[in-house]
C-alpha atoms as a PDB file:
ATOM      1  CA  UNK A   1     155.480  62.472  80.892  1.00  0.00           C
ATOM      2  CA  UNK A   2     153.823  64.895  83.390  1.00  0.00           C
ATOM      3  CA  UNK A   3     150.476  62.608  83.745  1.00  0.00           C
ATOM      4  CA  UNK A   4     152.991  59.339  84.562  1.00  0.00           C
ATOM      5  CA  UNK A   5     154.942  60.239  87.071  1.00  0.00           C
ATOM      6  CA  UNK A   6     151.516  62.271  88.823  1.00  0.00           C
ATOM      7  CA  UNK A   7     150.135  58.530  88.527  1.00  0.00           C
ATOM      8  CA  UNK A   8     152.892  57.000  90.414  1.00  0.00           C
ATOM      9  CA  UNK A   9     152.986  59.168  92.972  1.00  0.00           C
ATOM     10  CA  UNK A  10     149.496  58.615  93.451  1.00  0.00           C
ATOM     11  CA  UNK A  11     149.921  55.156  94.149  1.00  0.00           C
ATOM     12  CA  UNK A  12     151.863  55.783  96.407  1.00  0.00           C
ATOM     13  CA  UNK A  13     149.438  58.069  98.301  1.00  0.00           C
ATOM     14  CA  UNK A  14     147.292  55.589  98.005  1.00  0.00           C
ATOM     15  CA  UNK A  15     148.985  53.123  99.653  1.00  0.00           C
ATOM     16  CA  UNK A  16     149.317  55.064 102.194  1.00  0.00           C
ATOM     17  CA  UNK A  17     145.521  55.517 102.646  1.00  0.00           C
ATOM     18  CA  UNK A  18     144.129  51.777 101.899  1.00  0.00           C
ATOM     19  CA  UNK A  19     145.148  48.446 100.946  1.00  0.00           C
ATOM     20  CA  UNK A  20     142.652  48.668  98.417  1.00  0.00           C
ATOM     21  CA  UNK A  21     144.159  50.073  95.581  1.00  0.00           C
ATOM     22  CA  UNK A  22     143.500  47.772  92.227  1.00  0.00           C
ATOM     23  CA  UNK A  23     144.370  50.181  89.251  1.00  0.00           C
ATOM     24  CA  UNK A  24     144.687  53.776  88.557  1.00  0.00           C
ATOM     25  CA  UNK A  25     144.224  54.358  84.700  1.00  0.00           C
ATOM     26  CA  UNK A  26     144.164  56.811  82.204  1.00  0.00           C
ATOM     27  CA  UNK A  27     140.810  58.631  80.985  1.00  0.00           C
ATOM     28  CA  UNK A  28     138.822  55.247  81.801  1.00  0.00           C
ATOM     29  CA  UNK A  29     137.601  54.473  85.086  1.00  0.00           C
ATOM     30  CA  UNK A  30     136.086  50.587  84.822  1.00  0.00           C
ATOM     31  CA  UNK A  31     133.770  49.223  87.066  1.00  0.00           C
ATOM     32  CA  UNK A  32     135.337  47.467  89.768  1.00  0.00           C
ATOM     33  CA  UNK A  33     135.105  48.913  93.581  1.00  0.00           C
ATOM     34  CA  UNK A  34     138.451  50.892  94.613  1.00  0.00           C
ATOM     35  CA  UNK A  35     139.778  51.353  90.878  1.00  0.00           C
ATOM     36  CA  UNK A  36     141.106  55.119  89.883  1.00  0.00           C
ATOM     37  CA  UNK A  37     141.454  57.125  86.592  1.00  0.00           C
ATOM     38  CA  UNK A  38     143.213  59.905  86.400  1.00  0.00           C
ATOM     39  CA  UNK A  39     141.836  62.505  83.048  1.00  0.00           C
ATOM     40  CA  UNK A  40     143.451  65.299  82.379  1.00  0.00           C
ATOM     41  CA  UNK A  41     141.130  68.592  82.024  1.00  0.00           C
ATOM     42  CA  UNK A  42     141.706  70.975  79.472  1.00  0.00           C
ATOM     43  CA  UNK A  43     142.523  74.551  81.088  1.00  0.00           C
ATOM     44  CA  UNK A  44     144.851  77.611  79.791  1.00  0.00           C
ATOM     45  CA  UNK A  45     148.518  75.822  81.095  1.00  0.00           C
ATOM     46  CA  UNK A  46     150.148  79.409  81.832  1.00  0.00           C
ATOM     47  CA  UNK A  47     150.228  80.611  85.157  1.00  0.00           C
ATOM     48  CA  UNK A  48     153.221  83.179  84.517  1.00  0.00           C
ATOM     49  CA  UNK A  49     155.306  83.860  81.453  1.00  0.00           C
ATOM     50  CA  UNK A  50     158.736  85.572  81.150  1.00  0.00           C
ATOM     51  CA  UNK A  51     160.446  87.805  78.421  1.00  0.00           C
ATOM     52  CA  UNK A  52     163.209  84.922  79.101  1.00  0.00           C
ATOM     53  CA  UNK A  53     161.324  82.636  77.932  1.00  0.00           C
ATOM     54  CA  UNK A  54     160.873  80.435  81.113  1.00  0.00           C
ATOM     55  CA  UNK A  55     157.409  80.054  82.433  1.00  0.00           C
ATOM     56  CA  UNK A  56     155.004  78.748  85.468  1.00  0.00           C
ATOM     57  CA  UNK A  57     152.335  76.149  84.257  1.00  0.00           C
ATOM     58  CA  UNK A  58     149.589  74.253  85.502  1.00  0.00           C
ATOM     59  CA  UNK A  59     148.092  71.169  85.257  1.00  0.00           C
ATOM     60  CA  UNK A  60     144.742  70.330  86.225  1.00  0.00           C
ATOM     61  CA  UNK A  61     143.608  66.353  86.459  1.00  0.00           C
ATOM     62  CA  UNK A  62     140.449  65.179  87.565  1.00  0.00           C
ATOM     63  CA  UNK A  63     140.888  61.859  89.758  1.00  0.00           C
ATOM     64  CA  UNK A  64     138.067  59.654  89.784  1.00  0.00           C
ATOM     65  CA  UNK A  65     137.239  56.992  92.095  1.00  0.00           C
ATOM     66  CA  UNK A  66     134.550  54.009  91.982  1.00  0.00           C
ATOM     67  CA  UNK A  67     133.497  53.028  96.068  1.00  0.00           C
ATOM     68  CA  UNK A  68     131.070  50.532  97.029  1.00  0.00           C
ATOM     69  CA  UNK A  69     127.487  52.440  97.729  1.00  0.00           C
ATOM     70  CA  UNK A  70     124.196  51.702  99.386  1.00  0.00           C
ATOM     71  CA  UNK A  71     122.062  53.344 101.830  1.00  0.00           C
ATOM     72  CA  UNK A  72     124.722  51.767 104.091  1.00  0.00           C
ATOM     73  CA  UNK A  73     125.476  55.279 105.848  1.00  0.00           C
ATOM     74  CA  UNK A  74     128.598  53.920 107.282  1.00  0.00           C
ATOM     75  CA  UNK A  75     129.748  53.290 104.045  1.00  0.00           C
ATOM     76  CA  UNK A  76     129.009  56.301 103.145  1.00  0.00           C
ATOM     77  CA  UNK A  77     130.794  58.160 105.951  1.00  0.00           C
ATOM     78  CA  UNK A  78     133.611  56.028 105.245  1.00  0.00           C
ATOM     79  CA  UNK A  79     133.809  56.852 101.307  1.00  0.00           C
ATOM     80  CA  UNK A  80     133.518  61.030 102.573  1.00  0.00           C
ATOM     81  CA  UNK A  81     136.262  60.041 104.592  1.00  0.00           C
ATOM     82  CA  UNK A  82     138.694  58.701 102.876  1.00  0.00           C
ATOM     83  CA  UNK A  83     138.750  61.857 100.182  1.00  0.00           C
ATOM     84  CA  UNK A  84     139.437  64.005 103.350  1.00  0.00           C
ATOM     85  CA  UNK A  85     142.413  62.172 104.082  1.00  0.00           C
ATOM     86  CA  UNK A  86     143.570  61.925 100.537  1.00  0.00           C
ATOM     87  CA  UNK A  87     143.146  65.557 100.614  1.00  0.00           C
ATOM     88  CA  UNK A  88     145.102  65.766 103.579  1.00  0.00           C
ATOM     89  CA  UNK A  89     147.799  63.723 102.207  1.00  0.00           C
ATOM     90  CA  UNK A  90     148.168  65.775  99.679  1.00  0.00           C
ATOM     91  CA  UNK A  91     148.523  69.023 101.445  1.00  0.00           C
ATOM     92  CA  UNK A  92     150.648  67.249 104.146  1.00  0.00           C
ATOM     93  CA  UNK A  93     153.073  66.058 101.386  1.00  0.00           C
ATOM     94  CA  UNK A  94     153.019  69.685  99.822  1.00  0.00           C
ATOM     95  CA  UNK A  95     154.020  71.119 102.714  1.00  0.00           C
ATOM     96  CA  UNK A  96     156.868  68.867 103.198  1.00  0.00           C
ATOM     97  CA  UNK A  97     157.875  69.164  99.752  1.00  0.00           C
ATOM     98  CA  UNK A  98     157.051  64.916  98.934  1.00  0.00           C
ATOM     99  CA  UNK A  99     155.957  66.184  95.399  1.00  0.00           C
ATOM    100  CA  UNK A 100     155.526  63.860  92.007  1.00  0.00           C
ATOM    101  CA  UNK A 101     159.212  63.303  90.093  1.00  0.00           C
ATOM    102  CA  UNK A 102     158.501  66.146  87.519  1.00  0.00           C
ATOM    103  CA  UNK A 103     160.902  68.405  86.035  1.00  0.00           C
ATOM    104  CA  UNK A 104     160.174  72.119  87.715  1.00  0.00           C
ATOM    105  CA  UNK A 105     157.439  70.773  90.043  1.00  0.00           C
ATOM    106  CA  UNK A 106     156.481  73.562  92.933  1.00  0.00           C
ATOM    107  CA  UNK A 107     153.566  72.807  94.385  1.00  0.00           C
ATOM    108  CA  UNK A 108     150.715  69.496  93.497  1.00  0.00           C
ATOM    109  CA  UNK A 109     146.978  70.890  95.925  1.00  0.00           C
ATOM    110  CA  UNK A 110     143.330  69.386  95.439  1.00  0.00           C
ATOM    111  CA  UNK A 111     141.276  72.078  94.026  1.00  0.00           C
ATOM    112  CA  UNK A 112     137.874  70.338  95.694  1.00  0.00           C
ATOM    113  CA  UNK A 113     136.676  68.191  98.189  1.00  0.00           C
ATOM    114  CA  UNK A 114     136.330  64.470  96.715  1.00  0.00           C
ATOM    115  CA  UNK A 115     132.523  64.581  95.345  1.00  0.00           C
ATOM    116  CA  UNK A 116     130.486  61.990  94.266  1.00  0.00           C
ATOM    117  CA  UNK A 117     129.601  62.637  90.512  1.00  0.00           C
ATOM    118  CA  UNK A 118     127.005  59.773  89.718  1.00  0.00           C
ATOM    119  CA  UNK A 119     125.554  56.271  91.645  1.00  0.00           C
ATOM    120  CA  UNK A 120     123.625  53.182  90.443  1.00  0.00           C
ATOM    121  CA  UNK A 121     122.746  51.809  93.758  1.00  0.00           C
ATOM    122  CA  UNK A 122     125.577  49.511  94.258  1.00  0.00           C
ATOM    123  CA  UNK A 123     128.881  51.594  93.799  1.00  0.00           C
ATOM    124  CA  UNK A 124     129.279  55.608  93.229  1.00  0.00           C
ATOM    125  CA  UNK A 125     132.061  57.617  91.161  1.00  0.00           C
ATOM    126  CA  UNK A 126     133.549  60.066  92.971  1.00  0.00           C
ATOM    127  CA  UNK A 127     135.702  62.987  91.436  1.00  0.00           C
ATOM    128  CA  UNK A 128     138.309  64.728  93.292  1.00  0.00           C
ATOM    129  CA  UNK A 129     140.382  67.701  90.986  1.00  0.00           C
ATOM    130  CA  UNK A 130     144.346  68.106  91.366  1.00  0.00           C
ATOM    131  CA  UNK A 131     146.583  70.660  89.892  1.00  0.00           C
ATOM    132  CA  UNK A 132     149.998  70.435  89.729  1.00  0.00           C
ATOM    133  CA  UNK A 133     152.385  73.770  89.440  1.00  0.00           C
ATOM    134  CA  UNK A 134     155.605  73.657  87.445  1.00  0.00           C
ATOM    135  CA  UNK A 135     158.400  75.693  85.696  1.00  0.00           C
ATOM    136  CA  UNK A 136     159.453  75.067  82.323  1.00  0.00           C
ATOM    137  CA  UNK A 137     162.792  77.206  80.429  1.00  0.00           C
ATOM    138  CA  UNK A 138     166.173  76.790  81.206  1.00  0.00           C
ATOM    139  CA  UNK A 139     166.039  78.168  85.262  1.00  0.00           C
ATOM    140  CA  UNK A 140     163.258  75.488  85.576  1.00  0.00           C
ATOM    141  CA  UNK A 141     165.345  74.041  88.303  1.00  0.00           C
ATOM    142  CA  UNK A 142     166.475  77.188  90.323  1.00  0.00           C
END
């Protein structure tokens, strides 16, 4: 499945970022400081469609992020941060074509800046959006 192997190579990006990295799950983000979810958001899949049959698709995932937050603005700087280098990660690894195990993949891009969504005082969910590009029929691999 499409949303697996996205959440492996996320870990893997991750790693690369911080020694942090406690869970990434599915459609539930708990909690806990420096756990993930990755959801995947409804959107119209087709990109392009052939009389062949074979097509380009999209996937779009919103990856969520819990981060210790206070008024602690070097904290805060540091949480800002470390979506700019995920970003960065990601378009680095793009460019060199270090892309998720998925049949067809082309191209996997962050579609926004890593945002904070909500905060209680003590941590803040962020939300970062990813979309993968991919080509399904039988020249899916050409």
């Amino acid at each position: 499945m499409r949303i697996e192997e996205l959440r492996s190579y996320l870990f893997e990006v991750l790693n690369s970022l911080t020694q942090n990295v406690n869970q990434i799950n599915a459609n539930m983000l708990s909690n806990k400081i420096d756990n993930y979810s990755l959801d995947k958001i409804p959107t119209d899949t087709e990109v392009e469609q052939w009389i062949t049959g074979d097509a380009v698709r999209r996937d779009v995932y919103s990856f969520r992020s819990r981060k210790a937050y206070s008024q602690d603005t070097i904290n805060n700087l540091r949480n800002i941060g470390f979506f700019e280098e995920f970003e960065n990660k990601i378009k680095s690894n793009n460019k060199e074509g270090i892309l998720p195990n998925i049949d067809g993949i082309e191209s996997i891009e962050c579609l926004n800046c890593g945002t904070m969504y909500s905060a209680d005082g003590v941590t803040a969910e962020f939300d970062i959006q990813i979309q993968i590009t991919y080509r399904e029929g039988e020249n899916a691999s050409l």
